[in-house]
C-alpha atoms as a PDB file:
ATOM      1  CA  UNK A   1     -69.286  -8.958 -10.425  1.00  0.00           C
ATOM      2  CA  UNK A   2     -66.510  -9.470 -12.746  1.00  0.00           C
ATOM      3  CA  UNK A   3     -67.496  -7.000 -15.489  1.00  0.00           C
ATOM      4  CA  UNK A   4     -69.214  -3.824 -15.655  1.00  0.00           C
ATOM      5  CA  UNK A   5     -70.427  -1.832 -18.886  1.00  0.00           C
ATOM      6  CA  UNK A   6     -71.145   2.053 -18.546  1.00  0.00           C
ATOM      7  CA  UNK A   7     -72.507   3.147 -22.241  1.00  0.00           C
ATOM      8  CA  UNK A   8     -69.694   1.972 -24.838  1.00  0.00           C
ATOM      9  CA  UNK A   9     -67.169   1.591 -22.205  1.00  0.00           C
ATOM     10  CA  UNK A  10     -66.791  -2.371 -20.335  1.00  0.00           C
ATOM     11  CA  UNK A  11     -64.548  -2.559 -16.865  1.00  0.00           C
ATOM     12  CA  UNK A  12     -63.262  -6.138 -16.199  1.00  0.00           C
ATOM     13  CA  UNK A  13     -62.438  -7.253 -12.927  1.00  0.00           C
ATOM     14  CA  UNK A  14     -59.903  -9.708 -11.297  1.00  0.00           C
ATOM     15  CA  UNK A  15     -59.927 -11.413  -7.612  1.00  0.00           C
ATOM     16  CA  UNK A  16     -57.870 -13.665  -6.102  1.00  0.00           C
ATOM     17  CA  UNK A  17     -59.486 -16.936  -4.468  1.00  0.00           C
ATOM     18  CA  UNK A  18     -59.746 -14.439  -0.997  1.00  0.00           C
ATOM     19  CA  UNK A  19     -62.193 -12.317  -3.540  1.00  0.00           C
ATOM     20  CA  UNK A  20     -59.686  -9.442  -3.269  1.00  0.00           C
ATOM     21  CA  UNK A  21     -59.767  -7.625  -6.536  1.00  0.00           C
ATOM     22  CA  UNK A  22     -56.543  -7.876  -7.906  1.00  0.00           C
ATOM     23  CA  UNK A  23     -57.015  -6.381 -11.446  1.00  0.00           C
ATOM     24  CA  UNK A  24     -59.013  -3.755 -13.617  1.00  0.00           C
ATOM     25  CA  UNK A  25     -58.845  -3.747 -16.791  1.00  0.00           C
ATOM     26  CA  UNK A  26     -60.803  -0.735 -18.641  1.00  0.00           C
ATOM     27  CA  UNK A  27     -59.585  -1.305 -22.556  1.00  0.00           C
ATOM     28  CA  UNK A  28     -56.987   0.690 -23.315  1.00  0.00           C
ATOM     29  CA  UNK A  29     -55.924   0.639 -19.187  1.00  0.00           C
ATOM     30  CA  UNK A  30     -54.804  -1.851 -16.832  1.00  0.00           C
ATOM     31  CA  UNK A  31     -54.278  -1.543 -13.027  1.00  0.00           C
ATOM     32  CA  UNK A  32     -53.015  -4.414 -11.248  1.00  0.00           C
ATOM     33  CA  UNK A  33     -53.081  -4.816  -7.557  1.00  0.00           C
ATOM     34  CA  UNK A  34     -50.202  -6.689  -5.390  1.00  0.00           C
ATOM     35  CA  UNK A  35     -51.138  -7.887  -2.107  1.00  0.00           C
ATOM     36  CA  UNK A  36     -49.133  -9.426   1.016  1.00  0.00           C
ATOM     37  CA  UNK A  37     -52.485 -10.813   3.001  1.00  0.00           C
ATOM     38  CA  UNK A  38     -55.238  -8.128   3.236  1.00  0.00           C
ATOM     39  CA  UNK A  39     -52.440  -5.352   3.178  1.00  0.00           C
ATOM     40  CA  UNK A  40     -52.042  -3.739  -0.470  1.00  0.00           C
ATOM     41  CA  UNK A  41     -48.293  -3.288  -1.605  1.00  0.00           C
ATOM     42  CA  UNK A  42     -48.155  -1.740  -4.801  1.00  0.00           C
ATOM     43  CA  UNK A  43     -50.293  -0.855  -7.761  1.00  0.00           C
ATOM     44  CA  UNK A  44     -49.277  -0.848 -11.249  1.00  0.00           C
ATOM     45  CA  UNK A  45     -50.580   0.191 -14.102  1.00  0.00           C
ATOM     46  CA  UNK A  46     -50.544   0.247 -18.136  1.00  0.00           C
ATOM     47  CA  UNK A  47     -51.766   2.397 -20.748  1.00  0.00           C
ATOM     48  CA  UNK A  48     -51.485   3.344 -24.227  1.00  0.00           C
ATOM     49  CA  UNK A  49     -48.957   6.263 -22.979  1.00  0.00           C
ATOM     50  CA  UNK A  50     -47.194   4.083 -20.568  1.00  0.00           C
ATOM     51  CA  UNK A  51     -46.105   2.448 -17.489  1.00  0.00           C
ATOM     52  CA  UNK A  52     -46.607   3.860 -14.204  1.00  0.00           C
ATOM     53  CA  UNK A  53     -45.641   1.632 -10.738  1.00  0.00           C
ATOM     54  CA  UNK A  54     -47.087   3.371  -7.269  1.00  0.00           C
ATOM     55  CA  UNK A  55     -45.551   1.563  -4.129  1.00  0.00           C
ATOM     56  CA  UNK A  56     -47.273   1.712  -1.297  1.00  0.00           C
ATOM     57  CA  UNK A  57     -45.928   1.724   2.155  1.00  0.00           C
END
């Protein structure tokens, strides 16, 4: 599934070619997922508000 609708609201998915998801994006929001292999790294994401970057160790 690549895209999702829940009443007015549509969720768009990325994967890679591993069909990891790498992406959401939910309209006014974007999370993006970075990946070394199957182990996640970081997560970023974007809104109307902002950036916000979460590491993960």
């Amino acid at each position: 599934m690549t895209q999702l609708q829940q009443g007015a609201q549509v969720f768009d998915y990325r994967y890679d070619p591993s069909d990891y998801r790498i992406g959401i994006n939910a309209g006014i929001a974007t999370r993006d997922f970075y990946l070394e292999g199957e182990h996640l790294e970081a997560a970023h994401s974007w809104e109307e508000s902002g950036y916000t970057a979460m590491s993960i160790q």
